[in-house]
Protein backbone atom coordinates (compact mmCIF):
# COMPACT_ATOMS: atom_id res chain seq x y z
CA UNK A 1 82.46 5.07 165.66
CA UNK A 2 80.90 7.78 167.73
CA UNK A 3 78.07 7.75 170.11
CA UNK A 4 75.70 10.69 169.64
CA UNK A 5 73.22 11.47 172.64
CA UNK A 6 69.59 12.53 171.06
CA UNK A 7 68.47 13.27 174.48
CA UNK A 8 69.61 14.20 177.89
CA UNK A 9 70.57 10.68 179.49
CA UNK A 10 72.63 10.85 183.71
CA UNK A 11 74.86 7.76 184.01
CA UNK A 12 75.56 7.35 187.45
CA UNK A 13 77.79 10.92 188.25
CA UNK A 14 78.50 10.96 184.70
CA UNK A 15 75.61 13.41 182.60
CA UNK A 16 75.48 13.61 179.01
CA UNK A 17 73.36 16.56 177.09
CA UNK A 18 71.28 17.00 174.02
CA UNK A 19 73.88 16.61 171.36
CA UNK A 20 77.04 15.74 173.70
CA UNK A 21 79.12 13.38 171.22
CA UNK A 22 81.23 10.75 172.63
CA UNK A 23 84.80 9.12 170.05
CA UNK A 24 84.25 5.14 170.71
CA UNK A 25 88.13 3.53 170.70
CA UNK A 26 89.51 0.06 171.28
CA UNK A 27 90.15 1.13 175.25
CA UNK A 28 87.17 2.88 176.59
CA UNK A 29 84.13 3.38 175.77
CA UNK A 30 82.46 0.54 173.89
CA UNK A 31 78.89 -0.25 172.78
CA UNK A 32 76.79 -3.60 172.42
CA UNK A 33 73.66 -4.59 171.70
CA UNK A 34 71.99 -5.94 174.76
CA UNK A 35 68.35 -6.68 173.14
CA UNK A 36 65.83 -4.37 171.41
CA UNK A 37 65.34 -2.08 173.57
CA UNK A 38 68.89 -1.09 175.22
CA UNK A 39 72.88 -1.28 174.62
CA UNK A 40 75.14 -2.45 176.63
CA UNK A 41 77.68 1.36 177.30
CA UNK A 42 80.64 0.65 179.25
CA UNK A 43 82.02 4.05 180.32
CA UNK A 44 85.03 4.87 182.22
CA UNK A 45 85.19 0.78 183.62
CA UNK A 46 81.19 1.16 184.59
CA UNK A 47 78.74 -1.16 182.77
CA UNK A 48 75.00 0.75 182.01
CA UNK A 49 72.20 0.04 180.13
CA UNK A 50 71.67 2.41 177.76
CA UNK A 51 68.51 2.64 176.13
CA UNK A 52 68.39 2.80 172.26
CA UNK A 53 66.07 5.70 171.50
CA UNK A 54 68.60 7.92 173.78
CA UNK A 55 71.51 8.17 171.22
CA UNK A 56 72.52 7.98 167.73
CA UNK A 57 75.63 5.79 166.22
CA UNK A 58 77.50 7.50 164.00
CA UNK A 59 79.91 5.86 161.18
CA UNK A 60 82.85 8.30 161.15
């Protein structure tokens, strides 16, 4: 799975651009559902709430 940002989103020291894709693997990164509104994104060992209408999942 792949995370797909839809909008400019700064995570901590970590900034992600219109379009920037991100390769989900077993290790690091990994995605949740927190409620309706958010995910749970853990990137690099650093838990953030990531809110849903700022990326896209992609099934590849």
């Amino acid at each position: 799975m792949k995370v797909k940002f839809i909008e400019t989103v700064d995570l901590g020291v970590h900034h992600f651009n219109e379009g920037d894709i991100i390769e989900l693997n077993e290790d690091d990164p990994m995605i949740t559902e927190l409620n309706d509104e958010y995910y749970i994104f853990v990137y690099r060992g650093i838990r953030f709430d990531l809110h849903k209408n700022s990326v896209e999942l992609l099934d590849e």
